[in-house]
C-alpha atoms as a PDB file:
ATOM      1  CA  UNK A   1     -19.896  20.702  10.871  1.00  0.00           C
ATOM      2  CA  UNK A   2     -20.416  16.778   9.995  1.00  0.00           C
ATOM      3  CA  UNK A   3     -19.187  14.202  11.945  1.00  0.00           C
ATOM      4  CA  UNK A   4     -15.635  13.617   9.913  1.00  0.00           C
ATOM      5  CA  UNK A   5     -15.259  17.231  10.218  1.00  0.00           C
ATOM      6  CA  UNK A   6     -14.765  17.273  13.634  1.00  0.00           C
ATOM      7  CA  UNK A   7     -12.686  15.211  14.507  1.00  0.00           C
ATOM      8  CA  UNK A   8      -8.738  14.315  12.265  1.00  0.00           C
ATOM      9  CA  UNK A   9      -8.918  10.970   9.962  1.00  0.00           C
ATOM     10  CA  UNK A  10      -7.137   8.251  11.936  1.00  0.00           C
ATOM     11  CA  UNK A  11      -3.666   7.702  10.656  1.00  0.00           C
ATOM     12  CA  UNK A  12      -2.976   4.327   8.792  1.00  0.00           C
ATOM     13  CA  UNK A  13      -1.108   2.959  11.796  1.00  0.00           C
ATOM     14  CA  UNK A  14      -4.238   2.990  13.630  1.00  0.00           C
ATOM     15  CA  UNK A  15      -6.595   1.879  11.469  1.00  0.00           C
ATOM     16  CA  UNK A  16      -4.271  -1.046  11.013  1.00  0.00           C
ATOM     17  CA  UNK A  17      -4.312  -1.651  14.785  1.00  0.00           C
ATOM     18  CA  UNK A  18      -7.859  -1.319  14.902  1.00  0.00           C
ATOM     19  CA  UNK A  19      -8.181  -3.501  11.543  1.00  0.00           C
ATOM     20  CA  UNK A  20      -5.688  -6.018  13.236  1.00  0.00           C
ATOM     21  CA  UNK A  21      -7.341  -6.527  16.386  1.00  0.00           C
ATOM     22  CA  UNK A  22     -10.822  -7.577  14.553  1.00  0.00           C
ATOM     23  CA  UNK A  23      -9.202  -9.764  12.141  1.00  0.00           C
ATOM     24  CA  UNK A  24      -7.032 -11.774  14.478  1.00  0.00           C
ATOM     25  CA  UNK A  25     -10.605 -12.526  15.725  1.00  0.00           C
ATOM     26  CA  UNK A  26     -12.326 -13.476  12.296  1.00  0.00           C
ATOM     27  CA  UNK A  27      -9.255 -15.300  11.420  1.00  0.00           C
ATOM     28  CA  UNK A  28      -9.596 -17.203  14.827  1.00  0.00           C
ATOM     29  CA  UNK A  29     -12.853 -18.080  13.995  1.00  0.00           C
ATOM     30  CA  UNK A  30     -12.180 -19.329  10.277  1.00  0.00           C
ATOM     31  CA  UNK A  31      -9.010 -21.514  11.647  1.00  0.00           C
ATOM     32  CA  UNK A  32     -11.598 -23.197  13.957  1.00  0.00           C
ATOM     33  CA  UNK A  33     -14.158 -23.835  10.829  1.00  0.00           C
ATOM     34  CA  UNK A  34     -12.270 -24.404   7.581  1.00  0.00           C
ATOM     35  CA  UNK A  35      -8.412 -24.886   8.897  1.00  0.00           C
ATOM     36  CA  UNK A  36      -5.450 -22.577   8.848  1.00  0.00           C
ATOM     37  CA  UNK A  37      -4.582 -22.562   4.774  1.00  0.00           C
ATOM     38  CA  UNK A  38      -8.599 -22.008   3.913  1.00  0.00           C
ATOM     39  CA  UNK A  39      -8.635 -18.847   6.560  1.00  0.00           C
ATOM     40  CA  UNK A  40      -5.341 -17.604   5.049  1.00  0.00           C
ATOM     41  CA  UNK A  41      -6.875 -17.294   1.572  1.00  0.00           C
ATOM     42  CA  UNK A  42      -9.730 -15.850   2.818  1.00  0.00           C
ATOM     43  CA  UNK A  43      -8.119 -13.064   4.750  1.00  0.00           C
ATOM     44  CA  UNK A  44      -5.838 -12.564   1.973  1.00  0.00           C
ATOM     45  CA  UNK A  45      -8.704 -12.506  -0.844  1.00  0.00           C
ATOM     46  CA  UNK A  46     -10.220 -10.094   1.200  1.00  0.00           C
ATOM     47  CA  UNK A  47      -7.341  -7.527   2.037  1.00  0.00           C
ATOM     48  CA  UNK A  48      -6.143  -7.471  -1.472  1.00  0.00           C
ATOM     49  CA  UNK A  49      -9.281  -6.693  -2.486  1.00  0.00           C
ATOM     50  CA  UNK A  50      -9.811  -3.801  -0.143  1.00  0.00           C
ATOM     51  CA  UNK A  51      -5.881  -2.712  -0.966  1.00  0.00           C
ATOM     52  CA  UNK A  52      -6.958  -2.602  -4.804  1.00  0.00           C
ATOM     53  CA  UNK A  53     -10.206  -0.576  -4.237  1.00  0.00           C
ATOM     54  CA  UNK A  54      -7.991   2.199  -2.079  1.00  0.00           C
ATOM     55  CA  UNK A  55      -5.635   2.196  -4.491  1.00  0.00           C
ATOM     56  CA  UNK A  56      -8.170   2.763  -7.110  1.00  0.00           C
ATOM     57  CA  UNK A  57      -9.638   5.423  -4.964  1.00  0.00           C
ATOM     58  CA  UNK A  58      -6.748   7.153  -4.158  1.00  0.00           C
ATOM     59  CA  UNK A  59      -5.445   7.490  -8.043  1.00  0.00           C
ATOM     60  CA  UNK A  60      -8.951   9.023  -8.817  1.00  0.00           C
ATOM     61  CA  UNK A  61      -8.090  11.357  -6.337  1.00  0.00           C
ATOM     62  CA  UNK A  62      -5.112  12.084  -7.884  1.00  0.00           C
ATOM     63  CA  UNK A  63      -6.477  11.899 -11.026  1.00  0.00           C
ATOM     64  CA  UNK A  64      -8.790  15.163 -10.131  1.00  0.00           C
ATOM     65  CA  UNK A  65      -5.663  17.304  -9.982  1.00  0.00           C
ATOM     66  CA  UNK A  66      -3.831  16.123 -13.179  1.00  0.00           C
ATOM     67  CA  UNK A  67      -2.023  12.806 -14.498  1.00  0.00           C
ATOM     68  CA  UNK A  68      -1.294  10.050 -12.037  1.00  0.00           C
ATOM     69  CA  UNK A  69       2.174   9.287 -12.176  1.00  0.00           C
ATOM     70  CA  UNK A  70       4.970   7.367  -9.696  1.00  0.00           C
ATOM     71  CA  UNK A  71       5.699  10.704  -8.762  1.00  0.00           C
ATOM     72  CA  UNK A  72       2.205  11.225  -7.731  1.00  0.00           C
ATOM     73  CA  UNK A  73       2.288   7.682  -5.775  1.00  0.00           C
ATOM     74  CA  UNK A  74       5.497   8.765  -3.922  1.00  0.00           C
ATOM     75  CA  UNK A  75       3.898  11.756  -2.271  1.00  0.00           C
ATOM     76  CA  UNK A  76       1.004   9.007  -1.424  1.00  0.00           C
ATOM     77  CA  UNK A  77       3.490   7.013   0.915  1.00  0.00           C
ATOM     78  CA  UNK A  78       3.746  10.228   3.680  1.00  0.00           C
ATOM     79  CA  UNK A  79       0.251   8.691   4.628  1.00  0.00           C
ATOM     80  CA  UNK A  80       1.906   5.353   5.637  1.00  0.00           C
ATOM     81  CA  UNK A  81       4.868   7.406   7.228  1.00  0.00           C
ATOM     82  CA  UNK A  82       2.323   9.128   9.667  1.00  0.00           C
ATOM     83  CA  UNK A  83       3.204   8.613  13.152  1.00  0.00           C
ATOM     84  CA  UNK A  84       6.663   7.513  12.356  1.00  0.00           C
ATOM     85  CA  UNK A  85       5.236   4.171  11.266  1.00  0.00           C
ATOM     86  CA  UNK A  86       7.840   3.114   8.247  1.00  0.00           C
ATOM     87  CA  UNK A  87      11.792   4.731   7.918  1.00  0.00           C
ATOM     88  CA  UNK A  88      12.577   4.438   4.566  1.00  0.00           C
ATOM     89  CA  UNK A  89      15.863   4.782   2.831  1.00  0.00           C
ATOM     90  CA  UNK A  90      15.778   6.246  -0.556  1.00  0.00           C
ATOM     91  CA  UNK A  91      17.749   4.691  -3.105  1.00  0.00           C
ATOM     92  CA  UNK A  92      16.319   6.069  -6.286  1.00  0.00           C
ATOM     93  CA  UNK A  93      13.614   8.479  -7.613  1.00  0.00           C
ATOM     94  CA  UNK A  94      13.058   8.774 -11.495  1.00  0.00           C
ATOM     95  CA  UNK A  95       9.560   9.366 -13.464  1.00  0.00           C
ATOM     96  CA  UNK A  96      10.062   5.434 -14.141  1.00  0.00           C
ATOM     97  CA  UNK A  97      11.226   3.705 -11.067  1.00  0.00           C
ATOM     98  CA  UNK A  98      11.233   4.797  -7.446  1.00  0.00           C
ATOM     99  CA  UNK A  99      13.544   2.410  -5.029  1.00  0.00           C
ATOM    100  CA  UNK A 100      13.567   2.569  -1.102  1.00  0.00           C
ATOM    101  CA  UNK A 101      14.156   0.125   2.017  1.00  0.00           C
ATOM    102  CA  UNK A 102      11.873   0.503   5.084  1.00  0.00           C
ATOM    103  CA  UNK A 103      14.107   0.097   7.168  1.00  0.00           C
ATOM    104  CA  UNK A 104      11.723   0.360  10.505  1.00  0.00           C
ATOM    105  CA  UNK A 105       8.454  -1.219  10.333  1.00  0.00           C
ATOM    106  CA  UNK A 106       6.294  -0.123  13.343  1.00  0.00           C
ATOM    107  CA  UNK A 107       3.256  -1.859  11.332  1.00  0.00           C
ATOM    108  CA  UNK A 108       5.191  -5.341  12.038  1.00  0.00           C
ATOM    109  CA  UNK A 109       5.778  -4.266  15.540  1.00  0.00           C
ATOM    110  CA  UNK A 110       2.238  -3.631  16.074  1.00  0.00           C
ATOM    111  CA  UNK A 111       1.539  -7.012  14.896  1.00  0.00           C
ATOM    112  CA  UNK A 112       4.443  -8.083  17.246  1.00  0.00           C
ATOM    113  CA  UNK A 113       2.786  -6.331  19.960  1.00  0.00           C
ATOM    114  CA  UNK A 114      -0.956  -7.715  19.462  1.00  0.00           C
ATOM    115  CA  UNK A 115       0.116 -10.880  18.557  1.00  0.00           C
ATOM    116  CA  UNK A 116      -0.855 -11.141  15.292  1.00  0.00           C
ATOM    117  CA  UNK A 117       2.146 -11.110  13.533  1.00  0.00           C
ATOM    118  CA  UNK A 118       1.826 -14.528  11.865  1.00  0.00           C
ATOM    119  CA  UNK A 119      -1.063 -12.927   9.871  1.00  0.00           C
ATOM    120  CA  UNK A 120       0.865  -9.191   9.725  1.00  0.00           C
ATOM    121  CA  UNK A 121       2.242  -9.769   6.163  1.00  0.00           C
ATOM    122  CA  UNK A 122      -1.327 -10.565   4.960  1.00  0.00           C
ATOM    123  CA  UNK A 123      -2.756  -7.022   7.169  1.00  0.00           C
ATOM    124  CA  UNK A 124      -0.068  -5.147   5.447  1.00  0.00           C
ATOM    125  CA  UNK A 125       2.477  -6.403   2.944  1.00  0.00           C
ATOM    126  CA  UNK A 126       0.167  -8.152   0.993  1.00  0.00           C
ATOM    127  CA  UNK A 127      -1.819  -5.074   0.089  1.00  0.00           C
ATOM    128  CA  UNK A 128       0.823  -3.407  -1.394  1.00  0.00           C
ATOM    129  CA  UNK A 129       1.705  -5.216  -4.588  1.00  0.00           C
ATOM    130  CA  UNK A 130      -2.584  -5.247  -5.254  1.00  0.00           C
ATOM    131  CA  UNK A 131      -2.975  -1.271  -4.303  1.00  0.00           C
ATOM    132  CA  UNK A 132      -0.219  -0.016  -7.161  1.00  0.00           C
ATOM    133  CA  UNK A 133      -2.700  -2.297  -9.266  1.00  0.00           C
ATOM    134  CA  UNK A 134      -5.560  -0.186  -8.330  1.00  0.00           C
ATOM    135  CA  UNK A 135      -3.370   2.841  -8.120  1.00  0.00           C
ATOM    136  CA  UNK A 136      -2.426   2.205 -11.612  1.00  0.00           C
ATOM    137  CA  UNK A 137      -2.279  -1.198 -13.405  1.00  0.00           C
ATOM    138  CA  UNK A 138       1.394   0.124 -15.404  1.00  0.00           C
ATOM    139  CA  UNK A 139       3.238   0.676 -12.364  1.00  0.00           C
ATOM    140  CA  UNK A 140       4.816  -2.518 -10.873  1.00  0.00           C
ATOM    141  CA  UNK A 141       6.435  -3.603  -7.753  1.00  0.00           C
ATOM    142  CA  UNK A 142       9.332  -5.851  -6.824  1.00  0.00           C
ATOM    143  CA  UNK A 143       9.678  -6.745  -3.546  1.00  0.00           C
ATOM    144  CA  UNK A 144      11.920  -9.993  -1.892  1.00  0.00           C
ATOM    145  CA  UNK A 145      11.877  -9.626   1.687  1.00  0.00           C
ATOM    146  CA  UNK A 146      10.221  -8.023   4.516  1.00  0.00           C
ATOM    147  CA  UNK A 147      10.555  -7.333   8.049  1.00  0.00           C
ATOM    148  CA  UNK A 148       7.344  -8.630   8.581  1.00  0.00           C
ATOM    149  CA  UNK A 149       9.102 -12.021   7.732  1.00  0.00           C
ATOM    150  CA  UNK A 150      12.532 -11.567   9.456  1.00  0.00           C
ATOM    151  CA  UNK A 151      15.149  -9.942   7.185  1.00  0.00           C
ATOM    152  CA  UNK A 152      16.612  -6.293   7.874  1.00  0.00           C
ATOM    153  CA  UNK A 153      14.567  -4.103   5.726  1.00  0.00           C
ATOM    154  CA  UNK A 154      12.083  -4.338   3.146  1.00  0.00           C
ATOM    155  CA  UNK A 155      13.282  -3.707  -0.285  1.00  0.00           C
ATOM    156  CA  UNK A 156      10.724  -2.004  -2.645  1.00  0.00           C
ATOM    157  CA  UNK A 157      11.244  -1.522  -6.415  1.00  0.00           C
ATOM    158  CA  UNK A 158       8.388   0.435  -8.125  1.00  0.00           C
ATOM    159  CA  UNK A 159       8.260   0.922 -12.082  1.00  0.00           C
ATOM    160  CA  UNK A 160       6.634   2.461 -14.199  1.00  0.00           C
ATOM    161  CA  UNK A 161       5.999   0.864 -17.755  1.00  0.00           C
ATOM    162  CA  UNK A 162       6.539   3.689 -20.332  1.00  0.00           C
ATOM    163  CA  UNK A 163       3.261   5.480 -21.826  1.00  0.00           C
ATOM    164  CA  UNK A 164       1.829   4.494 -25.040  1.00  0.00           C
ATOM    165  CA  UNK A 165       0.987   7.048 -27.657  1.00  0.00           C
ATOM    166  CA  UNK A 166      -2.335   7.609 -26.693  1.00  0.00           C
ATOM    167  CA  UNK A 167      -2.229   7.697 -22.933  1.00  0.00           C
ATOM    168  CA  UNK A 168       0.703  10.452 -23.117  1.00  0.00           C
ATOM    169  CA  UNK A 169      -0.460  14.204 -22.564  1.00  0.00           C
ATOM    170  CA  UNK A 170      -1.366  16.273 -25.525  1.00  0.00           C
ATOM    171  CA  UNK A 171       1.058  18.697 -26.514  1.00  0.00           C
ATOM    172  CA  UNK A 172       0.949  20.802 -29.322  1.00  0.00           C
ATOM    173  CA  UNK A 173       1.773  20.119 -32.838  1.00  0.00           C
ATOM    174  CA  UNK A 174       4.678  21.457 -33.837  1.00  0.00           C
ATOM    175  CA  UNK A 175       4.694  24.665 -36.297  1.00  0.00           C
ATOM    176  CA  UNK A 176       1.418  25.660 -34.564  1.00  0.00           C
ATOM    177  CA  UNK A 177       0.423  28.509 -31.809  1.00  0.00           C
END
């Protein structure tokens, strides 16, 4: 049995934890050296990069078991639900668009809770808009608020631009068998 094997994968939640509680200390460290706006960017530069690697990751994943679609990106966001960690509100689920509010955000009340939350929306919301990009560079989100930065919910709008001739599945011609 190897090593990740033995023992379950951590849930997102707690990798963020674990995540936030280095970074508060690298982000420390950069404020001290280069000022708060430099550190900012380079936190940022470097979680967005991450976020569009897993999303990359994830749709080649996906990708092993047939077409990567929003549909296939929806079943994706149980993983951030884990451990009751976002309560979303469905609004609307079509091949081309998927709507929800997270309306509970235990990800900002971790960063409450470690004190970190001035630098939460960079550990969390920032990687969304970057991982769809990774995911897949036609789907798009639309997002105006956050709990991370005060309002009631988050509102997220994905879409999903339609596919051009050649990246639609082959079906056959018609009058053949």
């Amino acid at each position: 049995m190897t090593e990740t094997q033995s023992r379950p994968a951590l849930s997102i939640l707690e990798r963020r934890r674990i995540e936030a509680e280095f970074a508060r200390e690298i982000h420390d460290s950069m404020v001290a050296h280069v000022g708060e706006e430099a550190a900012r960017a380079i936190l940022t530069d470097a979680v967005t990069r991450m976020a569009e690697r897993t999303g990359a990751a994830m749709a080649a994943e996906d990708r092993a078991h047939g077409p990567v679609t929003l549909e296939t990106f929806a079943e994706r966001l149980k993983l951030w639900q884990q451990d009751d960690a976002l309560s979303l509100e469905v609004l609307d689920r079509a091949p081309d668009r998927l709507d929800f509010n997270v309306v509970r955000c235990r990800y900002a009340e971790l960063y409450e809770d470690l004190g970190v939350r001035g630098i939460g929306d960079i550990l969390s919301c920032n990687r969304d808009g970057q991982f769809i990009c990774g995911y897949d560079p036609r789907m798009t989100l639309t997002r105006t608020q956050t709990i991370m930065k005060g309002a009631s919910h988050c509102d997220f709008r994905y879409r999903m631009e339609a596919m051009e001739a050649e990246d639609a599945p082959a079906s056959p011609k018609e009058g053949t068998r």
